[in-house]
N, C-alpha and C. Protein backbone atom coordinates (compact mmCIF):
# COMPACT_ATOMS: atom_id res chain seq x y z
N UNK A 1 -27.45 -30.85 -6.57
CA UNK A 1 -28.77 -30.39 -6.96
C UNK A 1 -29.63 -31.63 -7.23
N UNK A 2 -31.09 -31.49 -6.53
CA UNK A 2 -31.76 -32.89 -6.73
C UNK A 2 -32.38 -32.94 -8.29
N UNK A 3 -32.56 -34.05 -8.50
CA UNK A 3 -32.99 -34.20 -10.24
C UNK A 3 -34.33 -33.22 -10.10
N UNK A 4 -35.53 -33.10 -8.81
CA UNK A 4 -36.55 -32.20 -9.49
C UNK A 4 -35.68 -30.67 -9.78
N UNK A 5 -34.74 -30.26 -9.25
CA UNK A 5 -34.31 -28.63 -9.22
C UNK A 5 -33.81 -28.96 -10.79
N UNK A 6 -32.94 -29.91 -10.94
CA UNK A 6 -32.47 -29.38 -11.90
C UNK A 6 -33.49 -29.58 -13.30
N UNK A 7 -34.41 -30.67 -13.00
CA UNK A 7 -35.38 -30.54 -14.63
C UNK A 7 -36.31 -29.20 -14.16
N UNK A 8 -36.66 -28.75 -13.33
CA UNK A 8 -37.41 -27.19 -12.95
C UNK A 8 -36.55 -26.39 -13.41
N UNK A 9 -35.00 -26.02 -12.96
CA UNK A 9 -34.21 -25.54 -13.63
C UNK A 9 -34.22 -25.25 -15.43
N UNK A 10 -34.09 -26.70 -15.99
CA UNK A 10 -33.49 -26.73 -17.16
C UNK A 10 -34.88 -26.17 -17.60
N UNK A 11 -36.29 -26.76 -17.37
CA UNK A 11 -37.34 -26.21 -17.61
C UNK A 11 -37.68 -24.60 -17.65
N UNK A 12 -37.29 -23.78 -16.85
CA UNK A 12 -36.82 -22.56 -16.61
C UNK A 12 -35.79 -22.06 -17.40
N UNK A 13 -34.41 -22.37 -17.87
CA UNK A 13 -33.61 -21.72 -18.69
C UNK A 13 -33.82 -21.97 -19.81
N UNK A 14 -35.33 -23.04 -20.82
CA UNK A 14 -35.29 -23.40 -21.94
C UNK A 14 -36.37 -21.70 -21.81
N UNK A 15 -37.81 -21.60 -20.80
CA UNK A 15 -38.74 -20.76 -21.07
C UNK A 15 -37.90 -19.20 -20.94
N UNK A 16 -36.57 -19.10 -20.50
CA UNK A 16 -35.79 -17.47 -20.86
C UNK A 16 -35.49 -17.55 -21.70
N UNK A 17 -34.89 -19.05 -22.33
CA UNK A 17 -34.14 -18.84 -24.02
C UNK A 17 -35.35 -18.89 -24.69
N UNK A 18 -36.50 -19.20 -24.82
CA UNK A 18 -37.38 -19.09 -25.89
C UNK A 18 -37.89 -17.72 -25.73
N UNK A 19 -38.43 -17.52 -24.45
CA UNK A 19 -39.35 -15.96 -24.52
C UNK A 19 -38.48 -14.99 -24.07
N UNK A 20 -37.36 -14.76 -23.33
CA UNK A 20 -36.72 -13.65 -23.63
C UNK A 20 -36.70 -12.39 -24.35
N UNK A 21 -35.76 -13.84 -25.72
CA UNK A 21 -35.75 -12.43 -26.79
C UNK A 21 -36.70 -11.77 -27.80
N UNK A 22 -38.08 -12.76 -26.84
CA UNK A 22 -39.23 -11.75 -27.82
C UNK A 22 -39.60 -11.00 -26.98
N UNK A 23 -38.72 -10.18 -25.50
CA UNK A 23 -38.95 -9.48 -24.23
C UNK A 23 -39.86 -8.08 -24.89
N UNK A 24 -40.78 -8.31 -23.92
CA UNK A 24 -41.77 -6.84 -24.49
C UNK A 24 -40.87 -5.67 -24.10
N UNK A 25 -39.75 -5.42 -23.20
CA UNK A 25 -39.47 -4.31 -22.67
C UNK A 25 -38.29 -3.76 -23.67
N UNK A 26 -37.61 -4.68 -24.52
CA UNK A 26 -36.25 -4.63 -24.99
C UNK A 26 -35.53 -4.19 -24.46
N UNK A 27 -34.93 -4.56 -23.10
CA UNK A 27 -33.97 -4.25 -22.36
C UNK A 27 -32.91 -5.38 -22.36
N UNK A 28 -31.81 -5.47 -23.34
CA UNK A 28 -30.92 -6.29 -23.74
C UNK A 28 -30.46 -7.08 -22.62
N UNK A 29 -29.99 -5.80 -21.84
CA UNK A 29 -29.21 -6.25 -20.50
C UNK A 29 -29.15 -7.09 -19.46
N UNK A 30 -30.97 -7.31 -19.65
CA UNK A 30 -31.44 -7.99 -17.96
C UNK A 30 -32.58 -8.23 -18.37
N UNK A 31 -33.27 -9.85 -17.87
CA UNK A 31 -34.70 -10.03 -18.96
C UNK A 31 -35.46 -9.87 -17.10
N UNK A 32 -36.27 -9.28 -17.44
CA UNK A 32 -37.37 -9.28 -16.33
C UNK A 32 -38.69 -10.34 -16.35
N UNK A 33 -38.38 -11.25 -15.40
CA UNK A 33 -38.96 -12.38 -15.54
C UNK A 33 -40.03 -12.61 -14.05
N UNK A 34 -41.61 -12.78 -14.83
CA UNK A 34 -42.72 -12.74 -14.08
C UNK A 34 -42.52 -13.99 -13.55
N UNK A 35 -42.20 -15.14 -12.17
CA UNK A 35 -42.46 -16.27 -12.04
C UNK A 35 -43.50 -16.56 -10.78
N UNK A 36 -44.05 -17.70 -10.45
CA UNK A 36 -44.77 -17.70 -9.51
C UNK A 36 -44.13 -18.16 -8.06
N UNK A 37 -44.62 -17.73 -6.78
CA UNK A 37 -43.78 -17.51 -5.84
C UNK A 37 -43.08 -18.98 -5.49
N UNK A 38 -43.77 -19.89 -6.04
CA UNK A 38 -43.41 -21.30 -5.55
C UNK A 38 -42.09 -21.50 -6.33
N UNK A 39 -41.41 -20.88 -6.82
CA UNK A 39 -40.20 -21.02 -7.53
C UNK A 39 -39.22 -20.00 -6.74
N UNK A 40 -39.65 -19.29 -6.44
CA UNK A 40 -38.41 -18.04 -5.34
C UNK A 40 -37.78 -19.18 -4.37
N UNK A 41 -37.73 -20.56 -4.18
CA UNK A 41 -36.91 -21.17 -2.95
C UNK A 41 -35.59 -21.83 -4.13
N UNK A 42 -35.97 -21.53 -5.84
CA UNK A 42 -34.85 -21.89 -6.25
C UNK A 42 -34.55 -20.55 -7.34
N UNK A 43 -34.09 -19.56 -6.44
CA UNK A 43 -33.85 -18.48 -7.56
C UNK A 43 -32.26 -18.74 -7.51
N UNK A 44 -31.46 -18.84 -6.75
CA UNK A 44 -30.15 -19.36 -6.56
C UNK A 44 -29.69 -20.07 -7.97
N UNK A 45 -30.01 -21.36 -7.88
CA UNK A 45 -30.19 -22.18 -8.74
C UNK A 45 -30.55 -21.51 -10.09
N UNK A 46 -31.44 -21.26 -10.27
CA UNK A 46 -32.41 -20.65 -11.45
C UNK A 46 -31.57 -19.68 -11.90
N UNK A 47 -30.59 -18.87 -11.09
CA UNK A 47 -29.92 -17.88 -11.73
C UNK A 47 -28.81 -18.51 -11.79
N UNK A 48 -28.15 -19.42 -11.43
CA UNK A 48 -26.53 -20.70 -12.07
C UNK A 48 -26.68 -20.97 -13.30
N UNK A 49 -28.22 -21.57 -13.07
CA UNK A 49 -27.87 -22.27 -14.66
C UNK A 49 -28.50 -21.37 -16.19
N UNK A 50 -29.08 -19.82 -15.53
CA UNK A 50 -29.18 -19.15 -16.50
C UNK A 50 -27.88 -18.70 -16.90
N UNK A 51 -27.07 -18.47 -16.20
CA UNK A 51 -25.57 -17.83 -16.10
C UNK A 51 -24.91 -18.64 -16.61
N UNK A 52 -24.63 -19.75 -16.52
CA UNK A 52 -24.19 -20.56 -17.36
C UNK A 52 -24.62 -21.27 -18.41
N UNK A 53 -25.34 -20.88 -18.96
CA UNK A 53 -26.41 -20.95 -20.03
C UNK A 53 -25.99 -20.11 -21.00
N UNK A 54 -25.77 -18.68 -20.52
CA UNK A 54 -25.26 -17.30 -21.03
C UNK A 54 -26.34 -16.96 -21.40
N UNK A 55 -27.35 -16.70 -20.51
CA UNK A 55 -28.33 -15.92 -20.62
C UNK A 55 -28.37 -15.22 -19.30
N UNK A 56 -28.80 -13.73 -18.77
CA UNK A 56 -28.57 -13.42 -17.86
C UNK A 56 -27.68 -11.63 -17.47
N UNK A 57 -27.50 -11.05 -16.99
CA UNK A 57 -28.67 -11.32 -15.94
C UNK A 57 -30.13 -11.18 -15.87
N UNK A 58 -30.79 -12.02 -15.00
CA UNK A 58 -32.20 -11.94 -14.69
C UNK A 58 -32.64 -11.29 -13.80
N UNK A 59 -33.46 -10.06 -13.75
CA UNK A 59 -34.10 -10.13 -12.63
C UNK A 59 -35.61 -10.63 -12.18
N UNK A 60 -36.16 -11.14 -10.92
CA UNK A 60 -37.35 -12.13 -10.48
C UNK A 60 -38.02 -11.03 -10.30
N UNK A 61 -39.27 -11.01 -10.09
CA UNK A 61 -40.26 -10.87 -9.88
C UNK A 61 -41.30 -11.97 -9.61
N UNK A 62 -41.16 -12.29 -8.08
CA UNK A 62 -42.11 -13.35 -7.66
C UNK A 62 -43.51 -13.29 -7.05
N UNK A 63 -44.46 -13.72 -7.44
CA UNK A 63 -45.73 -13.88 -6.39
C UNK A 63 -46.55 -14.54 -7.07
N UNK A 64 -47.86 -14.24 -6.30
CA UNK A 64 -48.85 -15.39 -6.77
C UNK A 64 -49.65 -15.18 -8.60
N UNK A 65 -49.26 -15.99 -9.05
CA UNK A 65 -49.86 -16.23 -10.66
C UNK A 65 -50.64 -15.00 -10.87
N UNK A 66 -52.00 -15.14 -9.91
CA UNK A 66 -52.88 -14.32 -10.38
C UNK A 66 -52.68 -12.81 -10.30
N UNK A 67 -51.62 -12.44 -9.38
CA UNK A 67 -51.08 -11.27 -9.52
C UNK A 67 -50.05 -10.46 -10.15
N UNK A 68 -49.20 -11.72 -10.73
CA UNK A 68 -48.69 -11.43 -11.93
C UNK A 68 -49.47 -10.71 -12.83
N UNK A 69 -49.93 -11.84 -13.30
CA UNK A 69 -51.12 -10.95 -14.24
C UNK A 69 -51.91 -10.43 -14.31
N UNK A 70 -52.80 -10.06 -12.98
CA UNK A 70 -52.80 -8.41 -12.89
C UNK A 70 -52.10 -7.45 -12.99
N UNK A 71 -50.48 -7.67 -12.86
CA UNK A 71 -50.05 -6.55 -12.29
C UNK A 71 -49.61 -6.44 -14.30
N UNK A 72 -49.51 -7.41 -14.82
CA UNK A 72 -49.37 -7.41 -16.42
C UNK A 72 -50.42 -6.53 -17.37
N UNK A 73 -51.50 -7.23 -16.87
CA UNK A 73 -52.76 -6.33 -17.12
C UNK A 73 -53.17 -5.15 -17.13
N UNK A 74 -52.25 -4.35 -15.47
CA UNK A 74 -52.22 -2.93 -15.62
C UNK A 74 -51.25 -2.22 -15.90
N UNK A 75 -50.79 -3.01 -17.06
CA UNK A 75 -49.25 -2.08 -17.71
C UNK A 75 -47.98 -2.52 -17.06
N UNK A 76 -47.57 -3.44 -16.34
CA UNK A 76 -46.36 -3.41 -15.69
C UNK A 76 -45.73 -4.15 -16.97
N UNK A 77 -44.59 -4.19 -16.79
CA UNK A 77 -43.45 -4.49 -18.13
C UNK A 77 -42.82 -5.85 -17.45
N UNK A 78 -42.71 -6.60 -18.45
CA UNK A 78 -41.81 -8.14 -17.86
C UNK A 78 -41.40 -8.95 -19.84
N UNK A 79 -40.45 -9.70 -19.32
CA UNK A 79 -39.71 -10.08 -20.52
C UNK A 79 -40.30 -11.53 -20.47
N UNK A 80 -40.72 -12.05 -19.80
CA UNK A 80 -41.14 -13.64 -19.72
C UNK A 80 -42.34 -13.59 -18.46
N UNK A 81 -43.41 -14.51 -18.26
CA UNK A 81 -44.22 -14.54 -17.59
C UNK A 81 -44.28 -16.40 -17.83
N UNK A 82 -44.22 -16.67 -16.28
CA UNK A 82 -44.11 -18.36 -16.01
C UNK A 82 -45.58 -18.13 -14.75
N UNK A 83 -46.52 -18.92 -14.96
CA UNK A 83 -47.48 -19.15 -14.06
C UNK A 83 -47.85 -20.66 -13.38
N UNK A 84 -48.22 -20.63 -12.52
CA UNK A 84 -48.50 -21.69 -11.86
C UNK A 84 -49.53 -23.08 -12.41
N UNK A 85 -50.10 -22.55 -13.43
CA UNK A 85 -51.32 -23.25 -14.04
C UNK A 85 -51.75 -23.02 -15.37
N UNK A 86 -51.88 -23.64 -16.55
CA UNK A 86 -52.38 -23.13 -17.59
C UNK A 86 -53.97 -22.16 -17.47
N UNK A 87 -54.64 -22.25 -16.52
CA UNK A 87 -55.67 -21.63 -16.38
C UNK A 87 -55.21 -19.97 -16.43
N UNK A 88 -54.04 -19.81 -15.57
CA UNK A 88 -54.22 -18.32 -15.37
C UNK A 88 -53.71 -17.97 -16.53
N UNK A 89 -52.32 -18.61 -17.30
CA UNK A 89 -51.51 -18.46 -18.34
C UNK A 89 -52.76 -17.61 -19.32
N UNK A 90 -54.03 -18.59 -19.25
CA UNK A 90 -55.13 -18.73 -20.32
C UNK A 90 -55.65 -16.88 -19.95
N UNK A 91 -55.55 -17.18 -18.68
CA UNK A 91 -56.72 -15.65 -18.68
C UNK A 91 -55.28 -13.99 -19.01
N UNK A 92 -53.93 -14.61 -18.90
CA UNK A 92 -53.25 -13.12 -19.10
C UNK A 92 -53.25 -13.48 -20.86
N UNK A 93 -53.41 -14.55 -21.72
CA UNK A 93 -53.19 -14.53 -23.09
C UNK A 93 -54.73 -13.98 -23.35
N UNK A 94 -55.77 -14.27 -22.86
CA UNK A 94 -57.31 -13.54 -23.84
C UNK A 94 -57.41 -12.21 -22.97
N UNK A 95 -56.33 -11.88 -22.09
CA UNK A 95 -56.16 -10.47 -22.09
C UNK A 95 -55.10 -9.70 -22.72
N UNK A 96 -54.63 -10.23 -23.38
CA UNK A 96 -53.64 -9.73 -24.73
C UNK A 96 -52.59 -8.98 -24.26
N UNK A 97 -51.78 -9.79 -22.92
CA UNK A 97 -50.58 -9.63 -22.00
C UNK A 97 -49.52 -10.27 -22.72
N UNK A 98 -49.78 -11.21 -23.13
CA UNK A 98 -49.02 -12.59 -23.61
C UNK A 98 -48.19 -12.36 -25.18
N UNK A 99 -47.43 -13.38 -25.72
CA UNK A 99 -46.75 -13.00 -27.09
C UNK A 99 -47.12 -13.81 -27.25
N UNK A 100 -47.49 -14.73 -26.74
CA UNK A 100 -47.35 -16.42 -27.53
C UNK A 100 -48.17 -17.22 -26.81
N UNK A 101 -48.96 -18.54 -27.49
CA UNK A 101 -49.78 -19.62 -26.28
C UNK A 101 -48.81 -20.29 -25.23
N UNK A 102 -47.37 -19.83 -24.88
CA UNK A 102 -47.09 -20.58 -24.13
C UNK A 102 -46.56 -21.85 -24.19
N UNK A 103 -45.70 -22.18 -23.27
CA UNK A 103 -45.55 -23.90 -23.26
C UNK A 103 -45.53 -23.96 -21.62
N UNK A 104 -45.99 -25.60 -21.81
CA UNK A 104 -46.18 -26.40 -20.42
C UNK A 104 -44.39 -26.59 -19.99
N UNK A 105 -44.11 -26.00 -18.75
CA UNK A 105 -42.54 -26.39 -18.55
C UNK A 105 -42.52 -27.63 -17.02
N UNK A 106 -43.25 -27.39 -16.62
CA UNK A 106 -43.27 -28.28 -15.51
C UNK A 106 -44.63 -28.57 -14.83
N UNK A 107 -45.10 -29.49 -13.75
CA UNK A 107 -46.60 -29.88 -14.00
C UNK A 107 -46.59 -30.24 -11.75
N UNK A 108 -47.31 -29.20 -11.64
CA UNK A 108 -48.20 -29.20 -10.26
C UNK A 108 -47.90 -30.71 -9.41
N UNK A 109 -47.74 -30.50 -8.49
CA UNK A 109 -48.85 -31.70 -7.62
C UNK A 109 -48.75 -31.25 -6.37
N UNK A 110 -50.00 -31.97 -5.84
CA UNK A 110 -50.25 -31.58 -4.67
C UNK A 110 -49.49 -32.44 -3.79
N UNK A 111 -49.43 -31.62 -2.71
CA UNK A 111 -48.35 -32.45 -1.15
C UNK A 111 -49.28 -32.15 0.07
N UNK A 112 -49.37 -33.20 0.69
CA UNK A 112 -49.90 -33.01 2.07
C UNK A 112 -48.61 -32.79 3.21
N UNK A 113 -49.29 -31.91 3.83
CA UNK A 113 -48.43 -31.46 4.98
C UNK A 113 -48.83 -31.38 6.15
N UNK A 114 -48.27 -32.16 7.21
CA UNK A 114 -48.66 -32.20 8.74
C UNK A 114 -47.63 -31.02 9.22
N UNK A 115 -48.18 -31.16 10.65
CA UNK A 115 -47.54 -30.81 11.60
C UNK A 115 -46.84 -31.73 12.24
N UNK A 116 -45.69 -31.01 12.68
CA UNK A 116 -44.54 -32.32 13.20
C UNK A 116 -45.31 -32.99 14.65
N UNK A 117 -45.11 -34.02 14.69
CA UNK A 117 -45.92 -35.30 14.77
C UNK A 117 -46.77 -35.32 14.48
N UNK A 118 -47.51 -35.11 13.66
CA UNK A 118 -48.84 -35.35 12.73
C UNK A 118 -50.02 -35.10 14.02
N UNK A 119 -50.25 -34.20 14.80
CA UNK A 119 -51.18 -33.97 15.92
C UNK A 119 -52.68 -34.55 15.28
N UNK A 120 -52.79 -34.43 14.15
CA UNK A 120 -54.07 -34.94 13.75
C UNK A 120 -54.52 -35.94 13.15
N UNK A 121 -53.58 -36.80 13.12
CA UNK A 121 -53.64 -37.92 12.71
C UNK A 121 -54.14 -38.29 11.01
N UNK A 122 -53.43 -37.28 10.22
CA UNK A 122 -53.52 -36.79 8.72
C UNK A 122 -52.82 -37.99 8.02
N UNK A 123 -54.14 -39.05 7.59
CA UNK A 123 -52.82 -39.66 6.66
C UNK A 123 -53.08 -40.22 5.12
N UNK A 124 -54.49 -38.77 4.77
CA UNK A 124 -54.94 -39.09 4.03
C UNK A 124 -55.60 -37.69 3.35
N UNK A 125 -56.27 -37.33 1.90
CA UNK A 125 -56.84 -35.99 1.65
C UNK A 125 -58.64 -36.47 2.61
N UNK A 126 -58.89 -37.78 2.89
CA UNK A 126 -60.44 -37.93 3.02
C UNK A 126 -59.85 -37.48 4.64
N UNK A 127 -58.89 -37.49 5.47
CA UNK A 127 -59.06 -36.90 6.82
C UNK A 127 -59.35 -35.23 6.77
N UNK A 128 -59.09 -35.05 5.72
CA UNK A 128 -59.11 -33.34 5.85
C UNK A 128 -60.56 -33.04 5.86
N UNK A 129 -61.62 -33.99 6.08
CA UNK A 129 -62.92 -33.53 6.25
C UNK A 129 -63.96 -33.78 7.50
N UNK A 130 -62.63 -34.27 8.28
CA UNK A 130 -63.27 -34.96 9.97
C UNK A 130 -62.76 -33.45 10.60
N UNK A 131 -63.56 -34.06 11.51
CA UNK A 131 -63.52 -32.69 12.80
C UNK A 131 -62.52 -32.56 13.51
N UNK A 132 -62.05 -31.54 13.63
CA UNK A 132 -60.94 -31.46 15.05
C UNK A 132 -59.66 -31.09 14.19
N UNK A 133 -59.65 -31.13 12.99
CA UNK A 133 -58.35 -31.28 12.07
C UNK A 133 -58.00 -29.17 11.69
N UNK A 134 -57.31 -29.14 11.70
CA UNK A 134 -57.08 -27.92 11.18
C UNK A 134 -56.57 -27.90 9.84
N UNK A 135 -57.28 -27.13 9.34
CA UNK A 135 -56.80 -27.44 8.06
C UNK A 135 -56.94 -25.97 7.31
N UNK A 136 -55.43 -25.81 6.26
CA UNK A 136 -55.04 -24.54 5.54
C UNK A 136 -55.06 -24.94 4.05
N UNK A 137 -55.69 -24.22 2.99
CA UNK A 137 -55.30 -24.73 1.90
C UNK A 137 -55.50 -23.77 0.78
N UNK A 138 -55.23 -23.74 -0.01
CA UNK A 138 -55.56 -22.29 -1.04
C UNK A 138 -56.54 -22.10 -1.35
N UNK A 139 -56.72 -20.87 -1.62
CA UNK A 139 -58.42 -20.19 -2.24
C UNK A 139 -58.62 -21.10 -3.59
N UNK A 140 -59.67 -21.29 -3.96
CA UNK A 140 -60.11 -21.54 -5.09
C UNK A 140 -59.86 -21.26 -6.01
N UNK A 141 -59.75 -19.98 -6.23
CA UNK A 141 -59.54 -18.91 -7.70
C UNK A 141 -58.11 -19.21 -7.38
N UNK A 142 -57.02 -19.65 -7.12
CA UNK A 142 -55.51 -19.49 -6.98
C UNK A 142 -55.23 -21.07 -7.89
N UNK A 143 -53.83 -21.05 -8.44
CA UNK A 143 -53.39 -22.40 -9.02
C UNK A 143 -53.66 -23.37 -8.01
N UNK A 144 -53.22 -23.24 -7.20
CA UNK A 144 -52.70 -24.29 -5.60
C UNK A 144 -54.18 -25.22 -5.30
N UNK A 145 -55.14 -23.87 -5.33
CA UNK A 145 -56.41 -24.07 -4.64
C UNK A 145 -56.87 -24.96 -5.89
N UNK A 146 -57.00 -24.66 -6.79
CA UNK A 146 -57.96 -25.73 -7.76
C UNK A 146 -57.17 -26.78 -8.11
N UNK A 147 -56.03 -26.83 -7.64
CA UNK A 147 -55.05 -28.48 -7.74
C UNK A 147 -56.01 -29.04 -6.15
N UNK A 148 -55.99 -28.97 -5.32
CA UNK A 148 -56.71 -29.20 -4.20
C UNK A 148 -58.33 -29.21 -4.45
N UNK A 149 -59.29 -28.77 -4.89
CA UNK A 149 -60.20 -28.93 -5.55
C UNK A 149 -60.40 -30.00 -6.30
N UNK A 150 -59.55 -30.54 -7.11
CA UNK A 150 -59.37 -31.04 -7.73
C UNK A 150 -58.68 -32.68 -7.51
N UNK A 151 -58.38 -32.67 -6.80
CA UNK A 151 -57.66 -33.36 -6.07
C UNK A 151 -58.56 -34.22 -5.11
N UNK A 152 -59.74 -33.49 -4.67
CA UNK A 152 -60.80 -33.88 -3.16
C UNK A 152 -61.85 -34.78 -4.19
N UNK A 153 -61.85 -33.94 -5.88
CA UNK A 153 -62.84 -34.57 -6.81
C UNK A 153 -64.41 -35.08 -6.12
N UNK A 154 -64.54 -33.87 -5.34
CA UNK A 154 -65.92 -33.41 -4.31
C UNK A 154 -66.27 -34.78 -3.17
N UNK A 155 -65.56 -35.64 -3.26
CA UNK A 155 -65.84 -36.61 -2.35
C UNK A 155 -65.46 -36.26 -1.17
N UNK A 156 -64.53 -35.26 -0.97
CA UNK A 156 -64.50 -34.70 0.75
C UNK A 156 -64.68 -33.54 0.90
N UNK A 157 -65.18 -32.75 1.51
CA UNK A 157 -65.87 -31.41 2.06
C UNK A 157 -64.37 -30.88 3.09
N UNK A 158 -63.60 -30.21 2.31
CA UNK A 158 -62.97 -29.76 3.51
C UNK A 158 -63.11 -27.81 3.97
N UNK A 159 -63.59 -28.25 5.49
CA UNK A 159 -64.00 -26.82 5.49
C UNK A 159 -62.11 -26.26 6.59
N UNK A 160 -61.98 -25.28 5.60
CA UNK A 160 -60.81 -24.93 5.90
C UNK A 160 -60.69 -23.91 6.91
N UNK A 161 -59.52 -23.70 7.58
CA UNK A 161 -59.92 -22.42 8.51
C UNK A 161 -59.07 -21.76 8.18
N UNK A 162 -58.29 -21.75 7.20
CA UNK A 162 -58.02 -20.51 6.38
C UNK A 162 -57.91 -20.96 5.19
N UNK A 163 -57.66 -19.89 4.14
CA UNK A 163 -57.54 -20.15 2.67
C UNK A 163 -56.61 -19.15 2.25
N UNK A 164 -55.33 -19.43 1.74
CA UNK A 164 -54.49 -18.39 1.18
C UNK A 164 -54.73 -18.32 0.09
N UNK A 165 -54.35 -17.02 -0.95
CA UNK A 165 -54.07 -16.84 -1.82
C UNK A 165 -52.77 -17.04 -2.99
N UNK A 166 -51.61 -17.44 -1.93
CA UNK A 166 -50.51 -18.02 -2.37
C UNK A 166 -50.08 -19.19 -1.48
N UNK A 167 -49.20 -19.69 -2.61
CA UNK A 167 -48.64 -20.85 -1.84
C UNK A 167 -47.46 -20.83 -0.61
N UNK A 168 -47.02 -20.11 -0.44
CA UNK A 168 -46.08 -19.50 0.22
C UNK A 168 -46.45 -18.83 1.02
């Protein structure tokens, strides 16, 4: 296991042992845990070292942040809620989804990604604003998208030709 899985990991089995057992659903058995989809490539993992943790079983519930907490918002039941960004964290706690302010367990960054052989000659965030480049990157309102926003810090205009809503 590479050192990021396992501090994402350990980061992950500290936020079931803390919010768990204040689980809104009280279902002893199995904590139902809201995470964001960019973590479903280590649910494997994520469920080892809850299991050997002796916490467990878990079941996932993965997708994008902001639909977590919608789907929190309109009554759905979950024992822990992990989001992609303190922003959204912010908007399911002043919608009175939340038990607690939360803790920071692990921290974003952005990755650039070509296409194999780099067809566009990408070797930078300021190319993502020349012509001819194709370029995919998250919506705005999404965690992903305002790390990328954020990231350009308005000095490059990238007009995208698509915009997802998740990272995945």
């Amino acid at each position: 296991m590479s050192g990021r899985i396992m501090a994402l990991t350990g980061a992950v089995v500290a936020a079931v042992v803390a919010l768990a057992v204040l689980g809104a659903r009280g279902d002893a058995d199995t904590a139902l845990v809201f995470a964001p989809s960019s973590l479903a490539p280590f649910e494997a993992e994520l469920d080892a070292a809850l299991i050997e943790s002796g916490i467990g079983p878990v079941e996932w519930v993965f997708a994008g942040s902001q639909s977590l907490v919608a789907q929190l918002i309109d009554g759905a039941p979950a024992d822990v809620l992990i989001t992609a960004d303190a922003v959204t964290f912010a908007r399911a706690n002043a919608a009175g989804v939340t038990w607690d302010d939360g803790r920071d367990l692990v921290a974003n960054r952005l990755v650039l990604a070509v296409a194999p052989g780099n067809p566009g000659g990408v070797t930078s965030l300021d190319d993502l604003g020349r012509s001819g480049v194709l370029v995919g990157v998250c919506a705005p309102e999404v965690p992903c998208g305002r790390l990328a926003v954020a990231a350009t810090d308005g000095r490059v205009t990238i007009d995208a030709d698509t915009e997802e809503t998740n990272v995945r």
